[in-house]
Each structure stands twice: as C-alpha cells, then as structure tokens.
Protein backbone atom coordinates (compact mmCIF):
# COMPACT_ATOMS: atom_id res chain seq x y z
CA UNK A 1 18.84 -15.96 -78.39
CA UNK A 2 15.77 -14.68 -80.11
CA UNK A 3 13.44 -11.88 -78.86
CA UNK A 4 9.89 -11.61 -79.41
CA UNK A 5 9.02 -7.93 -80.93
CA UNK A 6 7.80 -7.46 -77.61
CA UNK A 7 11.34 -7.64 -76.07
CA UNK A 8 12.76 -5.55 -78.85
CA UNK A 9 10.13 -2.87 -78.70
CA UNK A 10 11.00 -2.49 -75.11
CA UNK A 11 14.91 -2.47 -75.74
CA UNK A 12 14.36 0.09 -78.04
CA UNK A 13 12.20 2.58 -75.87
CA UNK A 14 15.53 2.29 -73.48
CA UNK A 15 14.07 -0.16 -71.26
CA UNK A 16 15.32 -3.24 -69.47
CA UNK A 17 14.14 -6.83 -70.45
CA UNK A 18 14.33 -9.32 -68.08
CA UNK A 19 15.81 -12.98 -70.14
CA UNK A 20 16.37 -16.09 -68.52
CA UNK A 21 19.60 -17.38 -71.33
CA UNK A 22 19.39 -21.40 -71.13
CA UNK A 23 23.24 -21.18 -71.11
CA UNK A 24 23.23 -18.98 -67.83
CA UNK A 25 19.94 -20.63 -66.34
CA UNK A 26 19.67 -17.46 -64.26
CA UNK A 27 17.88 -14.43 -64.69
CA UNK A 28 19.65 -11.47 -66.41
CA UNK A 29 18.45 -8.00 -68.06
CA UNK A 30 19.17 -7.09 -71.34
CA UNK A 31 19.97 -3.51 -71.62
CA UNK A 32 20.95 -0.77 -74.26
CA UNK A 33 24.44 0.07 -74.33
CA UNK A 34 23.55 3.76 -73.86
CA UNK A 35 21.18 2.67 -70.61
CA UNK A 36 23.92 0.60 -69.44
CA UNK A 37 26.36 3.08 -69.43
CA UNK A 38 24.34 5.64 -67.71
CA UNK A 39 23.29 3.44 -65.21
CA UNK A 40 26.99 2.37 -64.27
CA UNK A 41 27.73 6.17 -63.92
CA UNK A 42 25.48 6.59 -61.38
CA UNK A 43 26.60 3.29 -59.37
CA UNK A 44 29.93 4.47 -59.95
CA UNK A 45 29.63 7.85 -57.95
CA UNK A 46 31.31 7.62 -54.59
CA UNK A 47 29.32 10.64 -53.69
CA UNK A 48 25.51 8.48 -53.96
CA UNK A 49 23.31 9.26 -50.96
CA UNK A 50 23.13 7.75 -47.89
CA UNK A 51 20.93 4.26 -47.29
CA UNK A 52 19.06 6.73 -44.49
CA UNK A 53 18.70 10.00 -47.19
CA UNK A 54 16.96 7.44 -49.85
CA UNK A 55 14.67 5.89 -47.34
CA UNK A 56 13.39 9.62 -46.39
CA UNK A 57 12.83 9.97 -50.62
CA UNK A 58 11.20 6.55 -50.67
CA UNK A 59 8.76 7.97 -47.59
CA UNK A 60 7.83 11.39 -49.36
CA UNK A 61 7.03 9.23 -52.50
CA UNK A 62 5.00 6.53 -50.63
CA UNK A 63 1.56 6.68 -49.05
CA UNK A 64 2.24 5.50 -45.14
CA UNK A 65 0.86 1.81 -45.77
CA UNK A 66 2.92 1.73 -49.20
CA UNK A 67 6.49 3.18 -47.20
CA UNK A 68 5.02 0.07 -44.21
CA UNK A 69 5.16 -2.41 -46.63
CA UNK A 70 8.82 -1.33 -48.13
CA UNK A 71 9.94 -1.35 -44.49
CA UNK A 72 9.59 -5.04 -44.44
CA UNK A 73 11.86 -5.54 -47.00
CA UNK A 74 15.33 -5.96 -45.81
CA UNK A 75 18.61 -7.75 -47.68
C-alpha cells in the first residue's frame, strides 16, 4: 500500500487515516502504534461511563439544534 505525503503527514501528527486496502475492500484506519494503544486502554476500562453520563457531555458540548440532530442518530 502506498500513502500519499498527505496520509503520512497525518499519521505522523498522531492522527487516524481512513484507507480503503483493495485486499480488504472495506474501510479501515490506519493508526500509530502509540495511538492505537492508548485508544484500546480506554475501550478496555470496565469502569467507562454510562451511554446516559456521555449523552449529558455530548449536550453541554452541543448547541440545542446541534445535541437535536445527534439525537437522531441511533445504532
């Protein structure tokens, strides 16, 4: 797989790059190791907060029509 210097750039600044491998045909992110592994701590935790605590976060951090608009989205 090649990256543009784009990709790279962004890999190296610790962020995640969305690929689409043509072995895999499916979307995946290429991350840092480092980024990885701090990110699977955090999933990890058994002690994450509740689906209801996180929604109250998302609503301090949203304007009303913004935290309207995330309401719609359900799994």
């Amino acid at each position: 797989m090649t990256l543009s210097m784009d990709q790279v750039r962004a890999i190296q600044d610790g962020e995640a790059v969305p690929v689409v491998p043509p072995e895999v045909g499916e979307e995946c992110i290429l991350l840092r190791k480092d980024v990885y592994d701090r990110v699977r701590s955090v999933i990890e935790q058994d002690d994450l907060p509740s689906p209801r605590a996180i929604a109250g976060l998302v609503r301090v951090t949203l304007d009303e029509d913004q935290f309207d608009d995330y309401g719609d989205c359900k799994r």
